[in-house]
N, C-alpha and C. Protein backbone atom coordinates (compact mmCIF):
# COMPACT_ATOMS: atom_id res chain seq x y z
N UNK A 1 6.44 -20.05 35.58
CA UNK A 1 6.69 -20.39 34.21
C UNK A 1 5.38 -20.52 33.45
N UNK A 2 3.98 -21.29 34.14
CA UNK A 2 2.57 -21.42 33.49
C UNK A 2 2.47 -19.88 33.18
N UNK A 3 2.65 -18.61 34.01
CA UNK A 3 2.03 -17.18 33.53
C UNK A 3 2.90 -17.14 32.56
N UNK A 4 4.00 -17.22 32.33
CA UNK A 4 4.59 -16.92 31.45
C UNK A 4 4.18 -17.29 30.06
N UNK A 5 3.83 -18.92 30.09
CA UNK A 5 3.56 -19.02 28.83
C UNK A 5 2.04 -18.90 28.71
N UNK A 6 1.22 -18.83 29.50
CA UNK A 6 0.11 -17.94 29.21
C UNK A 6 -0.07 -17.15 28.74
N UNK A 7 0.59 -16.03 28.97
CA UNK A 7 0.65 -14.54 28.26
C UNK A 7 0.88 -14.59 27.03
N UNK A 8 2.68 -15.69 26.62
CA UNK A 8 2.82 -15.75 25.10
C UNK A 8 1.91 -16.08 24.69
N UNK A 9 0.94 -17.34 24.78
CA UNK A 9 -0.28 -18.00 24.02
C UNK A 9 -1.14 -16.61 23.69
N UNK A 10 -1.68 -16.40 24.45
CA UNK A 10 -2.52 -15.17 24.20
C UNK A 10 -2.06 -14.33 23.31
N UNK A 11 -1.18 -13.55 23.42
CA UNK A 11 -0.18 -12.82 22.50
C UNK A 11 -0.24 -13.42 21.14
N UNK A 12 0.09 -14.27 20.98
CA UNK A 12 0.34 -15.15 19.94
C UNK A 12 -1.01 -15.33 19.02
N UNK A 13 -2.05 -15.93 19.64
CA UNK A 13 -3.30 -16.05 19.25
C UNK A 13 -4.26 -15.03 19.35
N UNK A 14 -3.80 -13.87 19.55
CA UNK A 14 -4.50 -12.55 19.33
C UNK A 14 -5.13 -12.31 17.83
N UNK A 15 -6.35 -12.27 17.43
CA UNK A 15 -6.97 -12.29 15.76
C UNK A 15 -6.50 -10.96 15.22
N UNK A 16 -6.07 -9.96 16.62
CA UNK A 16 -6.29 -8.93 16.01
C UNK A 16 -4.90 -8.43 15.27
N UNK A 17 -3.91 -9.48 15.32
CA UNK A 17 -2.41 -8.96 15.30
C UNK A 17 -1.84 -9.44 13.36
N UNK A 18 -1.41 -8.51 12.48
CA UNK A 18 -1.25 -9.08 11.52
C UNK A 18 -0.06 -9.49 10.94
N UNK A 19 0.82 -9.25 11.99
CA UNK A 19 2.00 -10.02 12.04
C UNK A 19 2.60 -11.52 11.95
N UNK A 20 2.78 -12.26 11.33
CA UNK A 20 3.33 -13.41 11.31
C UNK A 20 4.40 -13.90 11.86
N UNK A 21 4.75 -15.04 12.75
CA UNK A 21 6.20 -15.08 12.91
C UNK A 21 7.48 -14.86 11.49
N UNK A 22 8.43 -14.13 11.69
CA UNK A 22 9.50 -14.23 10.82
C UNK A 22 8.78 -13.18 9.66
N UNK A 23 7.66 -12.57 9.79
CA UNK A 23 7.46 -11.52 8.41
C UNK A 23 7.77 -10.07 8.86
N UNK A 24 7.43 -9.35 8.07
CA UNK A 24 7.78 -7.63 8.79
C UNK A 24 6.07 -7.18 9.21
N UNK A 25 6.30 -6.20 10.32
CA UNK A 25 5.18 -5.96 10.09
C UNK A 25 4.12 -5.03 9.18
N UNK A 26 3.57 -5.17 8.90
CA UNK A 26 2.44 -4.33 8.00
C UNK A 26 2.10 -3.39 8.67
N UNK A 27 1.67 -1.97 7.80
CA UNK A 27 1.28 -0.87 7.94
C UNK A 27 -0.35 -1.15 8.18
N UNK A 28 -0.66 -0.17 8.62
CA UNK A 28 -2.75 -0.55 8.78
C UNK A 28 -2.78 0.80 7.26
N UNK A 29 -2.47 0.84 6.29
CA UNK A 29 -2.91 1.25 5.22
C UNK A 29 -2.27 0.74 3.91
N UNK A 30 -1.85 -0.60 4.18
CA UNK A 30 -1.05 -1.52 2.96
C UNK A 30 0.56 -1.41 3.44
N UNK A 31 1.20 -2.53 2.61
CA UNK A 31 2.34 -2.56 2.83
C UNK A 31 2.84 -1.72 1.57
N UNK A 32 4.22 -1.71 1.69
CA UNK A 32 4.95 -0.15 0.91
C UNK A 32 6.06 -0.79 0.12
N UNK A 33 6.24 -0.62 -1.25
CA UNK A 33 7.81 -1.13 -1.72
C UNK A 33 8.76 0.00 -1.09
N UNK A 34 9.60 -0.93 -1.17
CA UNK A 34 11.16 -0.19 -1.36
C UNK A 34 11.52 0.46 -2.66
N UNK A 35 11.54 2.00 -2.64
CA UNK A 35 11.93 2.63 -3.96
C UNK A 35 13.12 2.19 -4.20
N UNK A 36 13.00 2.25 -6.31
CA UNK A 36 13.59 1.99 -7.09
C UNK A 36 15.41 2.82 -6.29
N UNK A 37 16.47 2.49 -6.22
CA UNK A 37 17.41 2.90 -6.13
C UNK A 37 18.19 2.99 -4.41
N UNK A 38 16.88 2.83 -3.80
CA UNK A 38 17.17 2.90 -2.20
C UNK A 38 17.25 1.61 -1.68
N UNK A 39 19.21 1.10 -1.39
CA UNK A 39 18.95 -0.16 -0.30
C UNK A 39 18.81 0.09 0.84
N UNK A 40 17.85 -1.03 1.60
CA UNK A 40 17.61 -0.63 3.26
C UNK A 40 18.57 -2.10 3.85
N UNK A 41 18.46 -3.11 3.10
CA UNK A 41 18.82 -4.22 3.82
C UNK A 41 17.96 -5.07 3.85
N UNK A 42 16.43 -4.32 3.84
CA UNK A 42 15.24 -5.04 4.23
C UNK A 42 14.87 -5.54 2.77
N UNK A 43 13.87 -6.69 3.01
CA UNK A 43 13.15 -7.09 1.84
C UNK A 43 12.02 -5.79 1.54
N UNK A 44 11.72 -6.19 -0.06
CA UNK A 44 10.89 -5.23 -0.34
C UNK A 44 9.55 -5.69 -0.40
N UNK A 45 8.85 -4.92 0.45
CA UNK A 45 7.14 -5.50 0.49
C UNK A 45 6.45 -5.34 -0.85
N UNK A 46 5.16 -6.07 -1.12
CA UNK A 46 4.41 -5.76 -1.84
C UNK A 46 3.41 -4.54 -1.80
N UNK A 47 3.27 -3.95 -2.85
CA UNK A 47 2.78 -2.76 -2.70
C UNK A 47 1.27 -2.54 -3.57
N UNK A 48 0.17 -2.01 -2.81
CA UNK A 48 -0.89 -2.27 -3.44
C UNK A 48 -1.12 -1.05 -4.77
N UNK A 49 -1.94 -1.30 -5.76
CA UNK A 49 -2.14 -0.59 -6.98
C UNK A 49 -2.59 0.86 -6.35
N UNK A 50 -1.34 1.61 -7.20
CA UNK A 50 -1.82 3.10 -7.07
C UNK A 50 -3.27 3.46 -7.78
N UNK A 51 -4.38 4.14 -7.64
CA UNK A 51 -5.23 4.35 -8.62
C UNK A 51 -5.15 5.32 -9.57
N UNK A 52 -5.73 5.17 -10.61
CA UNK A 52 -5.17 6.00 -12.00
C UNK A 52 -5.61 7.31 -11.66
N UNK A 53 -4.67 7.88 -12.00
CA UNK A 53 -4.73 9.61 -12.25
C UNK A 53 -5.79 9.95 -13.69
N UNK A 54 -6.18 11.30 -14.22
CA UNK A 54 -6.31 12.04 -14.85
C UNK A 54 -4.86 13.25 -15.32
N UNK A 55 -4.79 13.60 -16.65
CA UNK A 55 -3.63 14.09 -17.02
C UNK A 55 -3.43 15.49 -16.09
N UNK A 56 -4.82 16.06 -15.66
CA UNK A 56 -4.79 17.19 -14.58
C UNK A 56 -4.45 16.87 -13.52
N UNK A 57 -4.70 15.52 -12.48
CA UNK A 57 -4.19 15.53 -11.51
C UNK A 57 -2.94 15.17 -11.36
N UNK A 58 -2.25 14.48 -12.43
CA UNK A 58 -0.85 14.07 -12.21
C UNK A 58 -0.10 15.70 -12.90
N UNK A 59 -0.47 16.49 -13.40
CA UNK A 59 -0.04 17.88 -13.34
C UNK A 59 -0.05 18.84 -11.71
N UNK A 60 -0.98 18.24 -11.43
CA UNK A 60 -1.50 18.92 -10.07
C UNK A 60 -0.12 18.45 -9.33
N UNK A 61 0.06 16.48 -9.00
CA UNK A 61 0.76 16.21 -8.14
C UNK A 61 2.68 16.41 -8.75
N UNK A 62 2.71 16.93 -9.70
CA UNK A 62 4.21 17.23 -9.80
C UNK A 62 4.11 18.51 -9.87
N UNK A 63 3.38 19.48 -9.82
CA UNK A 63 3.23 20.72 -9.15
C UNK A 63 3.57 21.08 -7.61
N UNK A 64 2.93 20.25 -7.09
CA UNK A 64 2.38 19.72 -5.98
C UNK A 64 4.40 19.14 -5.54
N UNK A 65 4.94 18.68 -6.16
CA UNK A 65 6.16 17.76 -5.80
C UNK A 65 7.46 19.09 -6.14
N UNK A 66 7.11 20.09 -6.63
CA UNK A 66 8.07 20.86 -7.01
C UNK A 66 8.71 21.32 -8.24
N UNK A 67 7.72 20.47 -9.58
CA UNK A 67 8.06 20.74 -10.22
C UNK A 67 7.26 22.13 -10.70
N UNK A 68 8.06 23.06 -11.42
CA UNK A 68 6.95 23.98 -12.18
C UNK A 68 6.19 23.82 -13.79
N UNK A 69 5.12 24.55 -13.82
CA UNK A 69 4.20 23.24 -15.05
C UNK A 69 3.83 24.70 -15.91
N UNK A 70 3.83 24.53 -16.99
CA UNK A 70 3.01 24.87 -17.84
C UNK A 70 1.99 24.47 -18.98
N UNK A 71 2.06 24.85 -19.93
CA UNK A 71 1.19 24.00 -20.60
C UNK A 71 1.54 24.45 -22.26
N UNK A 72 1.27 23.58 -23.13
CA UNK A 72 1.43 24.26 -24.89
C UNK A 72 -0.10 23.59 -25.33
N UNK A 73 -0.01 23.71 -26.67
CA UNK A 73 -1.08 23.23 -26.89
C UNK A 73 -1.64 21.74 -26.36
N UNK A 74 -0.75 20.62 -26.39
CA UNK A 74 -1.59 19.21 -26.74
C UNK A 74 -0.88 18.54 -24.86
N UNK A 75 0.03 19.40 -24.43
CA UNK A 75 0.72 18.68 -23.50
C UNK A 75 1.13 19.94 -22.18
N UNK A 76 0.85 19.13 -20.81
CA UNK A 76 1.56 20.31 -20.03
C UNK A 76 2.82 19.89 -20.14
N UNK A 77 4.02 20.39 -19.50
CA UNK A 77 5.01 20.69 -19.63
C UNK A 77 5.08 21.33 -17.86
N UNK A 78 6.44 20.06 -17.29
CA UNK A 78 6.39 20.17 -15.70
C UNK A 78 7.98 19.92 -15.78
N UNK A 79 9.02 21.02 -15.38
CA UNK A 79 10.26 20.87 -14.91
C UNK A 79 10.55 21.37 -13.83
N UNK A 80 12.25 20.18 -13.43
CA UNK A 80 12.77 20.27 -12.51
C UNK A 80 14.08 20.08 -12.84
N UNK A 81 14.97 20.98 -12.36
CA UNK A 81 16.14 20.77 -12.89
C UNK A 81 16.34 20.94 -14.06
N UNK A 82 16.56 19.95 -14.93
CA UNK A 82 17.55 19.77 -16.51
C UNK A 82 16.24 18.67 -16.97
N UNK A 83 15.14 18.06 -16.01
CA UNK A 83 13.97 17.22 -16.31
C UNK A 83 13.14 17.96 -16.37
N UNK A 84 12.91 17.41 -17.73
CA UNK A 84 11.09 17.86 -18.26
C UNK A 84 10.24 16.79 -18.34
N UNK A 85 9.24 17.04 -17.68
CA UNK A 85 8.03 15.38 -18.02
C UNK A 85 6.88 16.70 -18.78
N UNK A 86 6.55 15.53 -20.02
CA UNK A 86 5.95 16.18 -20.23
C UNK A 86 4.13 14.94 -20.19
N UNK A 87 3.16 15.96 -20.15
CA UNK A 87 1.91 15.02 -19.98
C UNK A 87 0.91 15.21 -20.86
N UNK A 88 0.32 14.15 -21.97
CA UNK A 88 -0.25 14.51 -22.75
C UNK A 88 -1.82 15.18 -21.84
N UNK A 89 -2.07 15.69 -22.25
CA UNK A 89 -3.57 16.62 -21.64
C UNK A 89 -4.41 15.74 -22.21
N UNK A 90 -6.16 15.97 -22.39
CA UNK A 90 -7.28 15.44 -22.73
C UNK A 90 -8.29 14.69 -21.18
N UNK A 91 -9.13 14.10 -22.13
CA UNK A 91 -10.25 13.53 -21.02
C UNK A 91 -10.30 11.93 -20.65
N UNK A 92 -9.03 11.60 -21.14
CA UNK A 92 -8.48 9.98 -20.76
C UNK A 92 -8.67 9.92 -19.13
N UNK A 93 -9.43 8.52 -18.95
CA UNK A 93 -9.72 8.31 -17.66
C UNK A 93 -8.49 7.77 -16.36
N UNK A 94 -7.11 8.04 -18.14
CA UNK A 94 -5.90 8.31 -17.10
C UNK A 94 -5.06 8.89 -17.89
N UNK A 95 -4.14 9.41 -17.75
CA UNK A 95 -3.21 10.15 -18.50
C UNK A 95 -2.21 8.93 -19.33
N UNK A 96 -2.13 9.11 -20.84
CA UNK A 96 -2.23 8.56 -22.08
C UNK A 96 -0.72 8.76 -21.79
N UNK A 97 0.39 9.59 -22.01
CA UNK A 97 1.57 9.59 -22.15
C UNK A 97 2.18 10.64 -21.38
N UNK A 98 3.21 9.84 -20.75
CA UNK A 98 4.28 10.57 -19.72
C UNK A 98 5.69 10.64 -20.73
N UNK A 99 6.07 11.59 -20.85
CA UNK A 99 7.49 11.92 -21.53
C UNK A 99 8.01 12.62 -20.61
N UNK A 100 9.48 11.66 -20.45
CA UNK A 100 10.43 13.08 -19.74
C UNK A 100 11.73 12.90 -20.33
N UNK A 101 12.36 14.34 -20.26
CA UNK A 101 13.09 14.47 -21.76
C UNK A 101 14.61 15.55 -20.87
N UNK A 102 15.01 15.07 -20.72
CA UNK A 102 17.04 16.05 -20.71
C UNK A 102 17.94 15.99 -21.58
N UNK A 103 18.14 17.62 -21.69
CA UNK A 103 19.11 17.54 -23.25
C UNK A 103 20.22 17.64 -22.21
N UNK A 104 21.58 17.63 -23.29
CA UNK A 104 22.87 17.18 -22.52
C UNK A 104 23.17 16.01 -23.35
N UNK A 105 24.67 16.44 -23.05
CA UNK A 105 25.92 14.48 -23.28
C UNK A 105 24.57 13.62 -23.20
N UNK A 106 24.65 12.80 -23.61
CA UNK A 106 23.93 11.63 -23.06
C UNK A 106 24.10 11.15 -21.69
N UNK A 107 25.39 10.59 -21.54
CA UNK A 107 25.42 10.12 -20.06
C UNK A 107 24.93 11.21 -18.70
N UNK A 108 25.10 12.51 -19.38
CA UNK A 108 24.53 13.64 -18.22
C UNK A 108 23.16 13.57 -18.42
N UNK A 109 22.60 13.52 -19.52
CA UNK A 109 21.15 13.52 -19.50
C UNK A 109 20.36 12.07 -19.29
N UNK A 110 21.15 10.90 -19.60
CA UNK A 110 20.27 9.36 -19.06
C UNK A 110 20.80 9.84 -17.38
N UNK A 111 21.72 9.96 -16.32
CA UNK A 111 21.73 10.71 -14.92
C UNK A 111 20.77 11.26 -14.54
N UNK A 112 20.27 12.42 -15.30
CA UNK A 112 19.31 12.92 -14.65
C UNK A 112 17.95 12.54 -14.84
N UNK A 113 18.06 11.84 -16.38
CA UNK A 113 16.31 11.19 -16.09
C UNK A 113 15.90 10.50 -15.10
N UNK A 114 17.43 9.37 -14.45
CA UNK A 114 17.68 8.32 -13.75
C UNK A 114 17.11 8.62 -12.53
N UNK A 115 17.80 9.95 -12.22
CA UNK A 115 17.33 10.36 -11.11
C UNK A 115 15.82 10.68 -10.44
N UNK A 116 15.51 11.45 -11.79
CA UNK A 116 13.66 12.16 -11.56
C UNK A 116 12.78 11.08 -11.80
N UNK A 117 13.49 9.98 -12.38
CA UNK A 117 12.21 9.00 -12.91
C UNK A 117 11.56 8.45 -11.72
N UNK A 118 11.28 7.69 -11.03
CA UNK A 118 11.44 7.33 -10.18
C UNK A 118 9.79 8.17 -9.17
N UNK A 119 10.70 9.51 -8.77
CA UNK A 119 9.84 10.35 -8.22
C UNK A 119 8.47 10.81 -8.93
N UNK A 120 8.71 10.75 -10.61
CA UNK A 120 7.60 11.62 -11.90
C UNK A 120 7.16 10.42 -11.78
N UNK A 121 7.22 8.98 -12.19
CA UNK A 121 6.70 7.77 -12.33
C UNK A 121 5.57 7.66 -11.11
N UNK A 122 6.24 8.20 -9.76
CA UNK A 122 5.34 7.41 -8.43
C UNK A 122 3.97 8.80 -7.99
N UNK A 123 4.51 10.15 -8.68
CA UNK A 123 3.79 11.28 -9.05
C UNK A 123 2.55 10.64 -9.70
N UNK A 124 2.81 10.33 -10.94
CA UNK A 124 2.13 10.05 -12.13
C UNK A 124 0.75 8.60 -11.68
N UNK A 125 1.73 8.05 -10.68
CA UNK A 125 0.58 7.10 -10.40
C UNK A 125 1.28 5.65 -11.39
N UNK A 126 2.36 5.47 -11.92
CA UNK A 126 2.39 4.64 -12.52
C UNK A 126 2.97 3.58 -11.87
N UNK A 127 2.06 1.95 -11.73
CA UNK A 127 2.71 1.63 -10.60
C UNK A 127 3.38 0.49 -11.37
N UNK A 128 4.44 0.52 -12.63
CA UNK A 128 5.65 -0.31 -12.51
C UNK A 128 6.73 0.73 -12.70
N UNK A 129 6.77 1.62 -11.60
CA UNK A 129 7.91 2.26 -11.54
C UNK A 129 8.97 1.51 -11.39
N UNK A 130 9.09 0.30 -10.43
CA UNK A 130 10.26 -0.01 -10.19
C UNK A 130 10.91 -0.99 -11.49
N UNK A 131 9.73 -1.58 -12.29
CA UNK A 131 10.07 -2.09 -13.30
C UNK A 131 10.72 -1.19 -14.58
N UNK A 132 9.81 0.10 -14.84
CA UNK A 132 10.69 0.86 -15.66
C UNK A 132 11.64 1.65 -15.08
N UNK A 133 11.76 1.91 -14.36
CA UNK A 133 13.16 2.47 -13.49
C UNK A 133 14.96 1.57 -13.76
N UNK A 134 14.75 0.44 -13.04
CA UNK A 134 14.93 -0.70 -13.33
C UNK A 134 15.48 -0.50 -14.77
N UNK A 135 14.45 -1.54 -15.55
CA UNK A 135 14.84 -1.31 -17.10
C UNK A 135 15.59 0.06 -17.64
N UNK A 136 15.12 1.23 -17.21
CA UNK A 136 15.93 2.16 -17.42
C UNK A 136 17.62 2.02 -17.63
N UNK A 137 17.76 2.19 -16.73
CA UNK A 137 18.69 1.69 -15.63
C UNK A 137 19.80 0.89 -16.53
N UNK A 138 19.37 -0.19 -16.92
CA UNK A 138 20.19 -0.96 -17.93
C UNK A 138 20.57 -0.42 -19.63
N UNK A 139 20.20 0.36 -19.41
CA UNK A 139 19.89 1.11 -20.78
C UNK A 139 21.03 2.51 -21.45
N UNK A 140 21.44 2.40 -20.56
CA UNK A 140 22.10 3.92 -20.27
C UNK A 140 23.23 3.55 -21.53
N UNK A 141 23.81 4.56 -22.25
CA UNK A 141 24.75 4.40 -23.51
C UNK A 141 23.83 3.79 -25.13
N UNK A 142 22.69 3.52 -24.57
CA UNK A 142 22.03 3.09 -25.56
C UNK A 142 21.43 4.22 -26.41
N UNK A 143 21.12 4.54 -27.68
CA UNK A 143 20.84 5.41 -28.27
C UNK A 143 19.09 5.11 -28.73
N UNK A 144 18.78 3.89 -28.53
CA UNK A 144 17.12 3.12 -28.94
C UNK A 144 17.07 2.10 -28.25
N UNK A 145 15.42 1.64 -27.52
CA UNK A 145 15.25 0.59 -26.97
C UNK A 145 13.88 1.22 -26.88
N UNK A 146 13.08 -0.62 -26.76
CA UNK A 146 11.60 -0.53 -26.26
C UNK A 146 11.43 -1.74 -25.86
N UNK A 147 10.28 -1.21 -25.02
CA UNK A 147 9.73 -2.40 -24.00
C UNK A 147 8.30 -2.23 -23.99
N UNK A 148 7.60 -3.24 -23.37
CA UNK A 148 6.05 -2.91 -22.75
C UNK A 148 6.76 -3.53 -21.39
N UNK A 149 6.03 -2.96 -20.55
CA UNK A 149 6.37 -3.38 -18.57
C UNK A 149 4.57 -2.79 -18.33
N UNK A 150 4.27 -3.94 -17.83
CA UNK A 150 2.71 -3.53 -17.08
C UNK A 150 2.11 -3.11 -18.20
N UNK A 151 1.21 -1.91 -18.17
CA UNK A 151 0.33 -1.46 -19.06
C UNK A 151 0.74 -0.21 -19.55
N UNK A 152 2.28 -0.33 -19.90
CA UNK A 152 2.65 0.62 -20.20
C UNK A 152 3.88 0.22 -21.70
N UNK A 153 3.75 1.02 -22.58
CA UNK A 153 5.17 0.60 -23.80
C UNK A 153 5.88 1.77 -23.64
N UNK A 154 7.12 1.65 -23.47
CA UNK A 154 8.27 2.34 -22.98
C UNK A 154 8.93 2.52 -24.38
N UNK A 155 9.17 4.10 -24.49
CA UNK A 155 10.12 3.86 -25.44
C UNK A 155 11.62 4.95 -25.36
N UNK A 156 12.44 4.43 -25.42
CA UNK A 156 14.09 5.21 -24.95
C UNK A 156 14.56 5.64 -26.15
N UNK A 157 14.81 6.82 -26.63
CA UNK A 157 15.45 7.91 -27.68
C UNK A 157 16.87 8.39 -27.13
N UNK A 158 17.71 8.60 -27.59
CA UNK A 158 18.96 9.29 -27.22
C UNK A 158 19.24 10.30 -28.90
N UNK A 159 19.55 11.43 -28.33
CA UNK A 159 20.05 12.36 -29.66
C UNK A 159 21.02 12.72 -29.10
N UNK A 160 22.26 11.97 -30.39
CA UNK A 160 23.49 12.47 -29.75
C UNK A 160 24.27 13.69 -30.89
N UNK A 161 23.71 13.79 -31.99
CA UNK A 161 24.53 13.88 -33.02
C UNK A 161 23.17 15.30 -33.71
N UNK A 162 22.73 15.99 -32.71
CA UNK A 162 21.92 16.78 -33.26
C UNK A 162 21.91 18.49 -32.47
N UNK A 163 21.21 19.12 -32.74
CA UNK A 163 21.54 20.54 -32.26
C UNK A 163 20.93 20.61 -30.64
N UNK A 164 19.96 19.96 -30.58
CA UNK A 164 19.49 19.60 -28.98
C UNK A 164 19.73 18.34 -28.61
N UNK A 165 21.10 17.63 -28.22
CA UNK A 165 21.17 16.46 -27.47
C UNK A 165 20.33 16.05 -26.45
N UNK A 166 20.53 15.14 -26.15
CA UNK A 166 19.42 14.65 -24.99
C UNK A 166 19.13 13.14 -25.26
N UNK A 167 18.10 12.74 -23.76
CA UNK A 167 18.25 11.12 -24.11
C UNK A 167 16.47 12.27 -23.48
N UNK A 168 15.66 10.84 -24.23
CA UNK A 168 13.76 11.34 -24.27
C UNK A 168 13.23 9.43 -23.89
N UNK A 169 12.35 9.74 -22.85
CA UNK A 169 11.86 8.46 -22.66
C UNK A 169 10.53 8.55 -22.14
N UNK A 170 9.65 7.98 -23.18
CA UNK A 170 8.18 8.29 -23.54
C UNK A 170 7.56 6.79 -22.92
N UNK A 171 6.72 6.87 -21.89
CA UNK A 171 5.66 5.32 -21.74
C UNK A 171 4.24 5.83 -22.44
N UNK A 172 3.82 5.20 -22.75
CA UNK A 172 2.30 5.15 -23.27
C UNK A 172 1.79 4.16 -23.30
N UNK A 173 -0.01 4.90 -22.89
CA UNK A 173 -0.96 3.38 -22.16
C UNK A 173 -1.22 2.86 -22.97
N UNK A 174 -0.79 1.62 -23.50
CA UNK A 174 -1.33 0.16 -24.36
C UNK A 174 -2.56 0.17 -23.95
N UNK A 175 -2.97 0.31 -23.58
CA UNK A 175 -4.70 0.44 -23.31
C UNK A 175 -5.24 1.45 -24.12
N UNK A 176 -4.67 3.03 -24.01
CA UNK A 176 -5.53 3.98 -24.87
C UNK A 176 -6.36 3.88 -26.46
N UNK A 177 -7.11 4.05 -26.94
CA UNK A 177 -7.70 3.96 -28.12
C UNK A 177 -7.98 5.02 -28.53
N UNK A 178 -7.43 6.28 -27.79
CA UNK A 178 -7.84 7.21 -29.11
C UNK A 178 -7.43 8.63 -28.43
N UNK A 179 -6.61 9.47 -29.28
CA UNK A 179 -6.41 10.29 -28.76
C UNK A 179 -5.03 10.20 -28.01
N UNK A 180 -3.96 9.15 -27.98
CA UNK A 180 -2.85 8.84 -27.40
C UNK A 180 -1.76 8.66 -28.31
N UNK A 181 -1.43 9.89 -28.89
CA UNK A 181 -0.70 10.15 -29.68
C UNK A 181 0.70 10.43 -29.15
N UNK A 182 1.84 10.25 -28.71
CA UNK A 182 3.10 10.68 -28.09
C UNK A 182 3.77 11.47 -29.60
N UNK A 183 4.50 12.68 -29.03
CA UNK A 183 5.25 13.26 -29.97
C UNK A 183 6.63 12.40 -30.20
């Protein structure tokens, strides 16, 4: 019975172990949330700050994710499906405004933003996805709403009563000073 609880002690008092009794264990490269929409059962860990993109690399990484990208003058332009995100371009030391936009009924087009947001948000580097996801989320039938969540002001459009329906939901960095113009 002494080896026995020898071994636990040791075990137990190992410096090198970062496990706690009764916690989950941690990854050796940060712990991970639980995405917006997926139950596991499990609690959701804390998740450390994504670092900010440039409007080219978050083009790169929804390229990169499947979407196909182009570009117009002031904004690329990255779809998937019936979702368009669109990304303002320039030399912001992060990308100034994420728009993603589905025409359709409304309820078909807040669905599918519902769906892509989520994935374009965690693309983009924006890390209160789960907060604007979330907020999303509650929103649906609504034709106007705004928020700020994190360092971001959210703003929700629905056109129901026009020649291109669609619901359009634009964040932009409360931080930018110049040059962060959203259409």
């Amino acid at each position: 019975m002494s080896l026995l609880l020898a071994g636990a002690t040791a075990c137990a008092g190992d410096p090198s172990s970062t496990t706690t009794p009764g916690a989950p264990p941690s990854s050796p490269t940060g712990t991970t949330a639980t995405p917006a929409g997926e139950a596991t059962g499990e609690p959701a860990l804390v998740q450390p700050p994504m670092p900010q993109l440039t409007a080219a690399q978050v083009v790169d990484g929804l390229a990169g994710a499947g979407y196909t990208c182009g570009t117009d003058s002031t904004y690329a332009i990255c779809t998937s499906g019936p979702v368009a995100v669109w990304v303002l371009t320039g030399d912001h030391p992060r990308v100034p405004v994420i728009s993603l936009h589905s025409l359709g009924k409304a309820d078909e087009a807040h669905a599918a933003l519902a769906e892509n947001l989520p994935k374009a948000l965690r693309t983009a580097h924006v890390n209160e996805v789960s907060l604007v996801s979330d907020w999303f989320g509650k929103q649906a039938g609504k034709t106007a709403a705004k928020t700020t969540l994190g360092d971001w002001k959210v703003d929700l459009s629905a056109e129901i009563d026009s020649d291109e329906p669609g619901v359009h939901l634009t964040l932009t960095d409360k931080f930018c000073k110049a040059n962060c113009q959203a259409e």
